[in-house]
C-alpha atoms as a PDB file:
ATOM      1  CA  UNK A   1     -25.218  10.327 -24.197  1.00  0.00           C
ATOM      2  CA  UNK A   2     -23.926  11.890 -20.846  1.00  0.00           C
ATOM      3  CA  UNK A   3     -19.964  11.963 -20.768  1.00  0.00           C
ATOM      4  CA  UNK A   4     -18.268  10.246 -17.423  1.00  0.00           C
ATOM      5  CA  UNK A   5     -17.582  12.423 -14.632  1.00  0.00           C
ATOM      6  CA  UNK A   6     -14.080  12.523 -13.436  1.00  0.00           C
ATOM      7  CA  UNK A   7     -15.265  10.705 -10.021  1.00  0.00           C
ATOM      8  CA  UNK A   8     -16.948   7.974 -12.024  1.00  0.00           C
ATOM      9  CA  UNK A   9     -13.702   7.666 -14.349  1.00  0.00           C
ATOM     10  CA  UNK A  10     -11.410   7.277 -11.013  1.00  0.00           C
ATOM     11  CA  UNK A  11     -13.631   5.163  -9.634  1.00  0.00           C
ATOM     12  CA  UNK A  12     -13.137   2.423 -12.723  1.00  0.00           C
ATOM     13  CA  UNK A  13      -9.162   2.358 -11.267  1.00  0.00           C
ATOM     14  CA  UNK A  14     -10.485   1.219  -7.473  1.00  0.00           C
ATOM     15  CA  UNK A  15      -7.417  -1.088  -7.830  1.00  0.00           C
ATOM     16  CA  UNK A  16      -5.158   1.605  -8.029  1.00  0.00           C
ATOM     17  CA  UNK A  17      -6.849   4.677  -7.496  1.00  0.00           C
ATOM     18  CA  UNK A  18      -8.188   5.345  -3.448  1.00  0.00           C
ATOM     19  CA  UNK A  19     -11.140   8.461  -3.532  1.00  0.00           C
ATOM     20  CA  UNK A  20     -11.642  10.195  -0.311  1.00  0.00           C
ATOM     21  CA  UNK A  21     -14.842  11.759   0.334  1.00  0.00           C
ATOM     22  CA  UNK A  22     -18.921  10.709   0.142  1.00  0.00           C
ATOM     23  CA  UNK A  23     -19.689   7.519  -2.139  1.00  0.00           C
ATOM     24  CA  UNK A  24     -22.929   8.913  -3.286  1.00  0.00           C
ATOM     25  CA  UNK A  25     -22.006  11.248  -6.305  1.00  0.00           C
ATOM     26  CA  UNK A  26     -25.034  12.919  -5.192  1.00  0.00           C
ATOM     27  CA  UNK A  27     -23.362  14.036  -2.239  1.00  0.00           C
ATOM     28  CA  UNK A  28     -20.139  15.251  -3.667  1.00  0.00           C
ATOM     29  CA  UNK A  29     -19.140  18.571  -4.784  1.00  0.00           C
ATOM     30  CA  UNK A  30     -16.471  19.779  -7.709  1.00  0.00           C
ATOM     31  CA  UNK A  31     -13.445  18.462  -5.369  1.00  0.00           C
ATOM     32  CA  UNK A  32     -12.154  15.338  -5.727  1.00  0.00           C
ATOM     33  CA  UNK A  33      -9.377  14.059  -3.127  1.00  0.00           C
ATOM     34  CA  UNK A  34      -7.545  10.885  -3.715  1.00  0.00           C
ATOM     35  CA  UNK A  35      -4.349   9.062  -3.929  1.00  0.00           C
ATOM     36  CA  UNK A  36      -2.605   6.629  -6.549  1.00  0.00           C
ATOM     37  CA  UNK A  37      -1.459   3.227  -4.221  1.00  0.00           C
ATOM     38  CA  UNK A  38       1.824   3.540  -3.691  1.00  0.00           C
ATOM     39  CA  UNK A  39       3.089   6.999  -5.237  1.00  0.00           C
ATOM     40  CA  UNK A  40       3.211  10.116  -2.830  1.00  0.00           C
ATOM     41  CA  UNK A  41       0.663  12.943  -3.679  1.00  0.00           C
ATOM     42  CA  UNK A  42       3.569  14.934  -4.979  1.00  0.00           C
ATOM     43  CA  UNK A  43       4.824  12.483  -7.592  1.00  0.00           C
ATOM     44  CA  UNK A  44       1.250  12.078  -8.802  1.00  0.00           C
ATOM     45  CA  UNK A  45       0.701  15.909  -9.066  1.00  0.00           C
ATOM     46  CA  UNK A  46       4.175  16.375 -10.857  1.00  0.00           C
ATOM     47  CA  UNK A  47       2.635  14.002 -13.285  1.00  0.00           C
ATOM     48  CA  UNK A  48      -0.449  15.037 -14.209  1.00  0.00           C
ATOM     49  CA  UNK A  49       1.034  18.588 -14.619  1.00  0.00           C
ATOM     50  CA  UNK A  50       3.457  16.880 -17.360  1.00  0.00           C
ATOM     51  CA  UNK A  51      -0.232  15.987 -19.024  1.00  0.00           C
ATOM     52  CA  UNK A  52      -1.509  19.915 -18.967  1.00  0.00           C
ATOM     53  CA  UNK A  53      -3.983  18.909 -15.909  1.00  0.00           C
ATOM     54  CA  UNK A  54      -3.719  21.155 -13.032  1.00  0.00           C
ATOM     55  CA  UNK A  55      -4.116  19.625  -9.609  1.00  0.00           C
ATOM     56  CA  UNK A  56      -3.248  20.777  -5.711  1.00  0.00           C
ATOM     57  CA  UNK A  57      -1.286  18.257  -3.688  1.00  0.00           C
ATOM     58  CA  UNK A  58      -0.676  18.069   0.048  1.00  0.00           C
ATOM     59  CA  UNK A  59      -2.981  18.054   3.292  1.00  0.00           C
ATOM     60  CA  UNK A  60      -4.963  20.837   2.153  1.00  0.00           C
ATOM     61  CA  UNK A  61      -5.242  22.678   5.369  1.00  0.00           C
ATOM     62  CA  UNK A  62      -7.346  19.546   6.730  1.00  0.00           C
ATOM     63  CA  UNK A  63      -4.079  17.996   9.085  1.00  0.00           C
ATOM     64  CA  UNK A  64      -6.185  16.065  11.436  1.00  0.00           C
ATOM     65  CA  UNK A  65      -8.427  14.212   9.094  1.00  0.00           C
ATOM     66  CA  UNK A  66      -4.591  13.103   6.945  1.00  0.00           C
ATOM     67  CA  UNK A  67      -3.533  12.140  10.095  1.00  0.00           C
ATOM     68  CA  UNK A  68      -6.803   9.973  11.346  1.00  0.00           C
ATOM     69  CA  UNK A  69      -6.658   8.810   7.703  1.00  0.00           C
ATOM     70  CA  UNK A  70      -2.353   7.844   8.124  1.00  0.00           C
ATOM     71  CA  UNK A  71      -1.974   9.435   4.843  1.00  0.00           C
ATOM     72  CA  UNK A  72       0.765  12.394   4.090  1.00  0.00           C
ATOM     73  CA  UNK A  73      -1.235  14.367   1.775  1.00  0.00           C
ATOM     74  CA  UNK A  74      -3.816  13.786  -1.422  1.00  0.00           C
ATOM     75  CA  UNK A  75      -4.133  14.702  -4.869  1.00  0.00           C
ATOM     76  CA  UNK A  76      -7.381  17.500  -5.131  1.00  0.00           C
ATOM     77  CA  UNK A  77      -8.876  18.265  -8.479  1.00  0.00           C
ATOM     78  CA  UNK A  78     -11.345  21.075  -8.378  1.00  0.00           C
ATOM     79  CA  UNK A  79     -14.012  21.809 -10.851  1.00  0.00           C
ATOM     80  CA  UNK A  80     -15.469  24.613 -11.694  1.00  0.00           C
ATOM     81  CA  UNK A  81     -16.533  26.980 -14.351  1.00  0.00           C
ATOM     82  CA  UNK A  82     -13.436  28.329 -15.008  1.00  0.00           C
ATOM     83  CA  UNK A  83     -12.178  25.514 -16.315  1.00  0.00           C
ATOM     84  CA  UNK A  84     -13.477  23.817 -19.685  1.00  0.00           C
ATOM     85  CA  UNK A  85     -14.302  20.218 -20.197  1.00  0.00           C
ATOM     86  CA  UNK A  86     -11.067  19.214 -21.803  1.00  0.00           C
ATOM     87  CA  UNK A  87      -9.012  20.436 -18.503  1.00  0.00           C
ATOM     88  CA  UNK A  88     -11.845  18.917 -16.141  1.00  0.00           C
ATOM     89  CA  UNK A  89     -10.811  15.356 -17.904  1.00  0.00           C
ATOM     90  CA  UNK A  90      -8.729  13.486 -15.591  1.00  0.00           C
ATOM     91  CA  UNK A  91      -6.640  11.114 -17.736  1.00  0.00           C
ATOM     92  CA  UNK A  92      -7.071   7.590 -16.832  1.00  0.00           C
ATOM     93  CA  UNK A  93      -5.112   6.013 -18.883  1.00  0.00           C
ATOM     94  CA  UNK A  94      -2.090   8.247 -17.898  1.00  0.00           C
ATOM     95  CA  UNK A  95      -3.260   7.433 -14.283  1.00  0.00           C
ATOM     96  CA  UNK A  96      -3.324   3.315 -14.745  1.00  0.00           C
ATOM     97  CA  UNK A  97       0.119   3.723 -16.919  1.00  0.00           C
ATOM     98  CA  UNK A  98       1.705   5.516 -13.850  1.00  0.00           C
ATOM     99  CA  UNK A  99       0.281   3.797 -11.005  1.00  0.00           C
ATOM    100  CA  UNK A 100       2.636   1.815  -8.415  1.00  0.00           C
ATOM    101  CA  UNK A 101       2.477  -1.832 -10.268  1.00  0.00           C
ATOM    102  CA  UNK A 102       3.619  -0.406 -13.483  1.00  0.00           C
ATOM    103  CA  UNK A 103       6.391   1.570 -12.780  1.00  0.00           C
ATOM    104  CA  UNK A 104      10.057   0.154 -12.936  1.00  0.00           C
END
């Protein structure tokens, strides 16, 4: 059976998780941009490197589309082959156990 990709895994946390970038998975590429509601990019990104995953955070060189968008700056994973399939997994649960509504 075919494991999850990492945009199909974010995409079960819609209620907390916001993707940026083409619906279709068909269309996408080994980026993934997104945000966790209500936790700047930076925060998230300081996170997930507590959890051994390696992401960029910021605007990404792409200032106008953050700004049209009235966001500071994103979370990017990239995939490639340099990385194996343990580091490509995004961890969900650590994502839903950090998000906004359940910190105190």
């Amino acid at each position: 059976m075919r494991e999850a990709s990492n945009y199909e895994r974010l995409s079960e946390l819609r209620d907390v998780v916001t993707i940026y970038g083409p619906i279709n998975i068909s269309n996408r590429c080994g980026i993934i941009a997104f945000n966790i509601k209500g936790l700047d990019s930076n925060i998230v990104g300081s996170l997930l490197d507590g959890y051994g995953v390696a992401v960029r955070t910021g605007k990404h060189c792409t200032h106008p589309l953050h700004q049209r968008l009235k966001i500071e700056g994103t979370v990017r994973a990239s995939l490639y082959i340099y990385n194996n399939q343990r580091r490509n997994r995004l961890p969900n649960y650590n994502i839903k156990r950090n998000s906004y509504n359940n910190i105190k």
